[in-house]
Protein backbone atom coordinates (compact mmCIF):
# COMPACT_ATOMS: atom_id res chain seq x y z
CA UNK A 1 0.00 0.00 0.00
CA UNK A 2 2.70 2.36 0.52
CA UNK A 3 4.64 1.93 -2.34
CA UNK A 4 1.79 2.11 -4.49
CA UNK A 5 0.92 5.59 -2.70
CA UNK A 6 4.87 6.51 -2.94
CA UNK A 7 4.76 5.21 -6.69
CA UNK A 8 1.35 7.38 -7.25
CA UNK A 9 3.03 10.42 -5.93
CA UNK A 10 6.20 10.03 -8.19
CA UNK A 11 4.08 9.59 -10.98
CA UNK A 12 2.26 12.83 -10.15
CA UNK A 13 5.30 15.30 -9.49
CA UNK A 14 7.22 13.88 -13.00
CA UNK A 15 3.75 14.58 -14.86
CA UNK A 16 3.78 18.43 -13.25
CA UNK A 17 7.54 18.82 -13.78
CA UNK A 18 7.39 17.20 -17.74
CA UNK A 19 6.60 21.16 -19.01
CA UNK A 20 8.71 22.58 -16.84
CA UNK A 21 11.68 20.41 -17.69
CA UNK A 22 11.19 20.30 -21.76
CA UNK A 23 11.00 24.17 -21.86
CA UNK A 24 14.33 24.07 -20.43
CA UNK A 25 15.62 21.66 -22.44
CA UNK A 26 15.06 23.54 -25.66
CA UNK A 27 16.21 26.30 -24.14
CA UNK A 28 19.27 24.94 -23.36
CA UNK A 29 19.36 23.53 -27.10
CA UNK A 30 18.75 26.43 -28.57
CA UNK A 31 22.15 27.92 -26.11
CA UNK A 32 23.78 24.87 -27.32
CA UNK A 33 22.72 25.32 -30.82
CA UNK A 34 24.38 29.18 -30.44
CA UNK A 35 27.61 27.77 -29.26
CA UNK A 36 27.87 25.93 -32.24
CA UNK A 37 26.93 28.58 -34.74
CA UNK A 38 29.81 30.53 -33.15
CA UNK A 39 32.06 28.13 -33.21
CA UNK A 40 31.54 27.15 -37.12
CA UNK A 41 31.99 31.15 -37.69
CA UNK A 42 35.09 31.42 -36.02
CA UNK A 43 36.73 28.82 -37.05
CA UNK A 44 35.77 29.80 -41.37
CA UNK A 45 37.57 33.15 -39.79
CA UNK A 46 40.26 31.29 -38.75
CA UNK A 47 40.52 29.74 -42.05
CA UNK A 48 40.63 32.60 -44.20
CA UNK A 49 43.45 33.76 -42.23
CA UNK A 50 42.88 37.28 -40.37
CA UNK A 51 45.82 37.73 -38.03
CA UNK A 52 43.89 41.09 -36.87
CA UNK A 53 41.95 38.81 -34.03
CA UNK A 54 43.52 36.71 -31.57
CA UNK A 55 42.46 33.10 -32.23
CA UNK A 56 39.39 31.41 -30.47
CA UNK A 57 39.48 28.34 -27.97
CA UNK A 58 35.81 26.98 -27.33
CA UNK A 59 35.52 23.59 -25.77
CA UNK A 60 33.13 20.44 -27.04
CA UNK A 61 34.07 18.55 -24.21
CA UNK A 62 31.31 20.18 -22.66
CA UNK A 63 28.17 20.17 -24.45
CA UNK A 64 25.02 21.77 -23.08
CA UNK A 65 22.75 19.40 -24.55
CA UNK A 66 23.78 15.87 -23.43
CA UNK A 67 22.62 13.35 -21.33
CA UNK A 68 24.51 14.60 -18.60
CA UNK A 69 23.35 18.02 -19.06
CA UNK A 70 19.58 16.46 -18.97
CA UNK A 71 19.59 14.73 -16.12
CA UNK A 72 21.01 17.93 -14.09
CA UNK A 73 18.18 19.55 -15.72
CA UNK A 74 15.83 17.25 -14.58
CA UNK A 75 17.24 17.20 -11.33
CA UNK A 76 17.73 21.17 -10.88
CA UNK A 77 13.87 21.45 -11.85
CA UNK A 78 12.46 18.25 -9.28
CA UNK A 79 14.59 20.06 -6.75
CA UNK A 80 12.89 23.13 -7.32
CA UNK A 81 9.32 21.82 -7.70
CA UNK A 82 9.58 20.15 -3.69
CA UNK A 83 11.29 23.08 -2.26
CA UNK A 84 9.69 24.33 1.13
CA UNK A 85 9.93 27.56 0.56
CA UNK A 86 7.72 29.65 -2.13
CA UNK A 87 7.11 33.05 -3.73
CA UNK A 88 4.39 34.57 -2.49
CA UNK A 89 4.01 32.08 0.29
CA UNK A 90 4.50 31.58 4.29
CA UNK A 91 7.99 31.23 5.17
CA UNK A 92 9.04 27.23 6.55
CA UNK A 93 8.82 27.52 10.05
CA UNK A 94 12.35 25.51 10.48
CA UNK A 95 14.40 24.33 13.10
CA UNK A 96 17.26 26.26 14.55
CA UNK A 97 19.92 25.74 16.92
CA UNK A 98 20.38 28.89 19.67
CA UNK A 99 24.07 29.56 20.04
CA UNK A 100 23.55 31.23 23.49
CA UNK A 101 22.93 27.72 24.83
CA UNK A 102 22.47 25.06 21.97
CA UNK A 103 18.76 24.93 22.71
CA UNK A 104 16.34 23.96 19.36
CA UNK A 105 13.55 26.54 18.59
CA UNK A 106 11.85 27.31 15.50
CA UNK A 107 12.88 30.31 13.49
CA UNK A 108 9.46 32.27 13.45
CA UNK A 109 9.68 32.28 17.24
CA UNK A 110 11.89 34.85 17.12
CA UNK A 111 9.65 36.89 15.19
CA UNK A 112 7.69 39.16 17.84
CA UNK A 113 4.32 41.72 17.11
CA UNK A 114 4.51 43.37 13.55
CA UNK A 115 8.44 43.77 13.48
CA UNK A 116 9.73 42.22 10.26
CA UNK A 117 12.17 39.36 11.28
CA UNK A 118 15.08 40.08 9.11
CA UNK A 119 17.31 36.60 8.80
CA UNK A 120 21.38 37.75 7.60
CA UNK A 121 23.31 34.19 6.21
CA UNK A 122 26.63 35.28 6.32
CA UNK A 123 30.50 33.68 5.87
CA UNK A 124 31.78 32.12 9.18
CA UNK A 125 35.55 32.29 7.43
């Protein structure tokens, strides 16, 4: 029963994240697609021989649409899709640590009346 409720949600999120994730993709083929319009330019310039430019190094190891790329896409835009946290919604109401004296509370008990609680993430290095 509860795989076939974990299997029915799966099924649901890849259904509302199939747009989502073939808009990128041509997006990112239509990049990828620039990239190697430039490329086949510059290297006809290189072949006529104009020593006015410097000459052009652009990679194909690294190809923007690949399987590799896909999956990240895919990935990037599932991780999105279950975030907690939403425009134009509540804030998660997550668990923090106190450093006064490591006691757990929740962030939005700190927030007190109609004062906006302001949260600063900043470099501990």
């Amino acid at each position: 029963m509860m795989n076939t409720v974990k299997a029915v949600k799966n099924a649901a999120v890849c259904f509302v994240l199939l747009p989502r994730f073939l808009m990128a993709a041509v997006v990112f083929w239509l990049l990828d697609f620039l990239c190697i319009r430039k490329r086949f330019f510059f290297r006809m310039k290189e072949q006529e021989g104009d020593a006015t430019d410097p000459p052009v190094c652009i990679s194909d190891s690294n190809r923007l649409f690949s399987l590799e790329s896909l999956k990240a896409v895919w990935h990037g835009q599932k991780l999105d899709f279950l975030k907690a946290a939403h425009l134009g919604r509540g804030a998660p109401n997550t668990e923090v640590v106190r450093l006064e004296d490591r006691r757990h509370s929740r962030i939005l008990d700190f927030a007190h009346g109609d004062r906006p609680l302001i949260l600063n993430f900043g470099s501990c290095t």
